[in-house]
N, C-alpha and C. Protein backbone atom coordinates (compact mmCIF):
# COMPACT_ATOMS: atom_id res chain seq x y z
N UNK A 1 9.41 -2.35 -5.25
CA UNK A 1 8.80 -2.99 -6.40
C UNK A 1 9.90 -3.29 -7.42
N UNK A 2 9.76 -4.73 -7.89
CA UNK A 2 11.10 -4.70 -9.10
C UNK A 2 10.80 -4.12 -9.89
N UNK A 3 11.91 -3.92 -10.76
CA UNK A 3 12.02 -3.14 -12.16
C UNK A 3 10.92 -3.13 -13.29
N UNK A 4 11.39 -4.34 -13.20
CA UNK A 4 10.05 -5.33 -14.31
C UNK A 4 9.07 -5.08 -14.33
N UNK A 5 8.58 -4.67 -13.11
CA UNK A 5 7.10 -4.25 -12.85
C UNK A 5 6.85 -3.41 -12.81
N UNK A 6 7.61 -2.04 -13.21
CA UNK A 6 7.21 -1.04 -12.90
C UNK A 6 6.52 -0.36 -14.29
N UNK A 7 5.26 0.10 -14.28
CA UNK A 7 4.29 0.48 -15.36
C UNK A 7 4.03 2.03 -15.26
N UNK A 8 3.70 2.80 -16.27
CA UNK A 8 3.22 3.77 -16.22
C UNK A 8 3.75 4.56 -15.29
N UNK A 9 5.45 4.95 -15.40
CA UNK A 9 6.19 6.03 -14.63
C UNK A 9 6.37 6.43 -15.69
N UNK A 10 6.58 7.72 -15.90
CA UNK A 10 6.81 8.29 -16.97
C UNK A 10 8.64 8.79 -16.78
N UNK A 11 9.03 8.89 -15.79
CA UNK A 11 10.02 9.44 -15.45
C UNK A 11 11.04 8.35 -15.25
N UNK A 12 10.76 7.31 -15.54
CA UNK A 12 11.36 5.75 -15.18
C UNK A 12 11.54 5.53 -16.32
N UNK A 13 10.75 4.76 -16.79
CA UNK A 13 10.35 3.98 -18.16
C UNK A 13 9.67 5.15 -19.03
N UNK A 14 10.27 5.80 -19.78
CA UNK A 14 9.35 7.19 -20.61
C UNK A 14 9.21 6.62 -21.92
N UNK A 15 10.02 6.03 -22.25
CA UNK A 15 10.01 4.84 -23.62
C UNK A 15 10.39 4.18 -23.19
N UNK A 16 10.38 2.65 -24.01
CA UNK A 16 10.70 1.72 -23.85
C UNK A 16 10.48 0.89 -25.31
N UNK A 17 12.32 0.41 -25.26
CA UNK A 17 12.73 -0.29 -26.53
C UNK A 17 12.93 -1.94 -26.33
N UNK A 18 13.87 -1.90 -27.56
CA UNK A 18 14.22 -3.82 -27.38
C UNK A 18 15.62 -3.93 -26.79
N UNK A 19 15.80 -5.48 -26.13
CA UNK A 19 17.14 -5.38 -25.46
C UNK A 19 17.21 -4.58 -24.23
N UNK A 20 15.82 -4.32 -23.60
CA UNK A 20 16.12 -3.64 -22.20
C UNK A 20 16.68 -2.27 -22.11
N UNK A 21 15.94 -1.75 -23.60
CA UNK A 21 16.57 -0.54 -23.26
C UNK A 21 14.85 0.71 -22.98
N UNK A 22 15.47 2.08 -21.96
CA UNK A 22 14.53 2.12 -21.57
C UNK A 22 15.13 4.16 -21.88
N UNK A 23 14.03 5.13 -22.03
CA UNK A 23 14.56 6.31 -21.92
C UNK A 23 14.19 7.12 -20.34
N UNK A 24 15.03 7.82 -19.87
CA UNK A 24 14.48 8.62 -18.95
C UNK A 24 14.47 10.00 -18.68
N UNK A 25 13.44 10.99 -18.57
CA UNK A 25 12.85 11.79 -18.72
C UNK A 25 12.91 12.91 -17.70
N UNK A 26 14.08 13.91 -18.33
CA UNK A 26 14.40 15.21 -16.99
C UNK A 26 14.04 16.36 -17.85
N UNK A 27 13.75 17.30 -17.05
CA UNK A 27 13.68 18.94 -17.58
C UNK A 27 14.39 19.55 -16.54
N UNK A 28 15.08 20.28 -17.17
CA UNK A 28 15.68 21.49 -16.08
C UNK A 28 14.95 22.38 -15.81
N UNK A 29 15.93 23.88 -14.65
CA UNK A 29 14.74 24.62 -14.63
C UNK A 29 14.10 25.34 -15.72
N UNK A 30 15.09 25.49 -16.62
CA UNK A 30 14.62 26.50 -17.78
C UNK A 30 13.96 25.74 -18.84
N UNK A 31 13.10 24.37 -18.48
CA UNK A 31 12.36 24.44 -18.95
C UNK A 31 13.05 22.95 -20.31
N UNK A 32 14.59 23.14 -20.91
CA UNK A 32 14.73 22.37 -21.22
C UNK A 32 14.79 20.96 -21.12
N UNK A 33 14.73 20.10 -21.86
CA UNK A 33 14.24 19.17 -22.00
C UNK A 33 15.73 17.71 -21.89
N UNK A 34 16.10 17.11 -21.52
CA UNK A 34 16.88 16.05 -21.22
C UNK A 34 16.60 14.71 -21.46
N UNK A 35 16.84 13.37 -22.28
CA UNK A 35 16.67 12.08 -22.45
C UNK A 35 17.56 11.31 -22.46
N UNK A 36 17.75 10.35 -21.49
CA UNK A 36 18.80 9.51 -21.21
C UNK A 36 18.04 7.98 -22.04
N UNK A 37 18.95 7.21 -22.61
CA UNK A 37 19.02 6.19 -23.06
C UNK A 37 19.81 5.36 -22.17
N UNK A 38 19.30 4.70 -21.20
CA UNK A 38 19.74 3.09 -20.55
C UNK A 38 19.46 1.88 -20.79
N UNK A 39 20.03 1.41 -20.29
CA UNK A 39 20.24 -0.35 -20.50
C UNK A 39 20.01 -0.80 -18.68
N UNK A 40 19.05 -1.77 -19.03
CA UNK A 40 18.83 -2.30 -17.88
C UNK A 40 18.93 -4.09 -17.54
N UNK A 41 19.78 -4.10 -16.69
CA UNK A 41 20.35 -5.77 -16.79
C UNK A 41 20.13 -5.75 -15.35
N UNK A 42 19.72 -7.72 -14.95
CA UNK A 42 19.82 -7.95 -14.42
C UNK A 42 20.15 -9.46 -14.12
N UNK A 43 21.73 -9.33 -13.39
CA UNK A 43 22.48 -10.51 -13.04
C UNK A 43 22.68 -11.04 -12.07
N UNK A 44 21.66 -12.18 -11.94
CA UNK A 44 21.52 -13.05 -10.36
C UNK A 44 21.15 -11.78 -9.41
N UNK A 45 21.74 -11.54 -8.71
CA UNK A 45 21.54 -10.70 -7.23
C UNK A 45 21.97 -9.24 -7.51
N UNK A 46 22.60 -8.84 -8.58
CA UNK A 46 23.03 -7.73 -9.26
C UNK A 46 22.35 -6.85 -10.42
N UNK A 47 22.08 -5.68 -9.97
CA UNK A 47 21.30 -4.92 -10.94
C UNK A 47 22.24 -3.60 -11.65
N UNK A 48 22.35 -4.08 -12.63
CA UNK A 48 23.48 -3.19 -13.97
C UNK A 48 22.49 -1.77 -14.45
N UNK A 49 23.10 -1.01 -14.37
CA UNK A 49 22.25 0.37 -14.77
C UNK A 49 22.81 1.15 -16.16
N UNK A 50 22.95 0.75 -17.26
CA UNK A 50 24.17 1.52 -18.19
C UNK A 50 23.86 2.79 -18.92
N UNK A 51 24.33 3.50 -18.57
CA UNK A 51 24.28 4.93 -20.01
C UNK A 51 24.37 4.91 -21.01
N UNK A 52 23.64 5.07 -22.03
CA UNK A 52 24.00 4.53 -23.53
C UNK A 52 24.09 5.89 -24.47
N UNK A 53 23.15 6.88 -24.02
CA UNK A 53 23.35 8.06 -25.01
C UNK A 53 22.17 9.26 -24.57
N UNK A 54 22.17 10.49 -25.25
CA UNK A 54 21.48 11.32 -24.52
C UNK A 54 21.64 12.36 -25.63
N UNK A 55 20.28 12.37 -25.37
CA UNK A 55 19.78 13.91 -26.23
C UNK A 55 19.15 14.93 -25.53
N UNK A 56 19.32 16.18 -25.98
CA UNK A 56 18.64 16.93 -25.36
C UNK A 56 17.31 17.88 -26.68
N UNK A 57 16.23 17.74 -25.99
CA UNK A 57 15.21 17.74 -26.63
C UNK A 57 14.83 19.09 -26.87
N UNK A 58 14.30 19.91 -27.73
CA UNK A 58 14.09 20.98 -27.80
C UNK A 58 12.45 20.46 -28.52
N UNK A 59 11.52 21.36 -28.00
CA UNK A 59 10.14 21.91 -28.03
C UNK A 59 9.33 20.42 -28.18
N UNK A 60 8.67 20.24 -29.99
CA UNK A 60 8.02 18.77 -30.23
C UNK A 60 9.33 18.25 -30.90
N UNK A 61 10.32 18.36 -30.62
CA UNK A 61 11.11 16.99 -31.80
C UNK A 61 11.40 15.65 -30.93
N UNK A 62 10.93 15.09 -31.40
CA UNK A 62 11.06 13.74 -31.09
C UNK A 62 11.92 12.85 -31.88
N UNK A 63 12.94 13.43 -32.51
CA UNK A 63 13.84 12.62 -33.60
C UNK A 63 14.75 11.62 -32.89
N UNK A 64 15.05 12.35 -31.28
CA UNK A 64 15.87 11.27 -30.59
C UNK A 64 15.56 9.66 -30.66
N UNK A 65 14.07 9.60 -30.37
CA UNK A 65 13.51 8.26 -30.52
C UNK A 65 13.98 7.40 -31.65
N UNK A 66 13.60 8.10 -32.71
CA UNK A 66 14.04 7.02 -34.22
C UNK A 66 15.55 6.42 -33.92
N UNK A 67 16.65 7.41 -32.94
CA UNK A 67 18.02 7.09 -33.09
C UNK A 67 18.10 6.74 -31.74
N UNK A 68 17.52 6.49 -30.97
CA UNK A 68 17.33 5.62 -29.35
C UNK A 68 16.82 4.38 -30.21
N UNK A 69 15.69 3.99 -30.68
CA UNK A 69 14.87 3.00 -31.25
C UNK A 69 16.10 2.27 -32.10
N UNK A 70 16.59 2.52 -33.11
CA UNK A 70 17.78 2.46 -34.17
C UNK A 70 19.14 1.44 -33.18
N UNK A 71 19.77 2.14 -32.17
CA UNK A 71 20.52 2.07 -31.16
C UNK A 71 20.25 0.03 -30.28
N UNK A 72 19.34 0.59 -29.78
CA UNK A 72 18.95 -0.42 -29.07
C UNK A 72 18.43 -1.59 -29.93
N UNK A 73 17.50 -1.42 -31.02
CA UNK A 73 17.65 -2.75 -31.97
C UNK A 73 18.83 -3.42 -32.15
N UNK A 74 20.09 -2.59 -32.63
CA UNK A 74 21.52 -2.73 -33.15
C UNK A 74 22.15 -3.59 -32.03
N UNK A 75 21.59 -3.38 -30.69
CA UNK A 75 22.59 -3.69 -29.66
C UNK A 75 23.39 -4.69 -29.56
N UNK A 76 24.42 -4.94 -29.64
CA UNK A 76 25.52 -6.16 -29.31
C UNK A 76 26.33 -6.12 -28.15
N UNK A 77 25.80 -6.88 -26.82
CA UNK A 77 26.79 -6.91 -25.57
C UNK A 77 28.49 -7.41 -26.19
């Protein structure tokens, strides 16, 4: 299934910003919490995967978002 289409993974697409940017969603075993900020491009026959930044989440804070959200507005290739 392409990218584009992919809906309601939580572990894929866990947010989703502007400019193709998308968060993805790990816990370790102990329980902590992991969020990757990528960039997702796609050129002709080539699919670009980029790392952009990463927080690690402790309990309800969700502050990463405002500065994932912040990030990806800003974006300049």
């Amino acid at each position: 299934q392409p990218f584009e289409r992919i809906f309601n993974n939580e572990s894929i697409k866990y947010d989703v910003f502007e400019n193709n940017f998308y968060t993805y969603k790990f816990r370790y075993a102990d329980n902590t919490q992991l969020r990757l900020l990528y960039h997702f491009v796609r050129d002709k026959d080539k699919i670009i995967i980029e790392l952009h930044q990463y927080a690690v989440k402790r309990r309800n804070n969700k502050n990463y978002i405002e500065v994932f959200e912040k990030y990806a507005k800003n974006y300049k290739k």
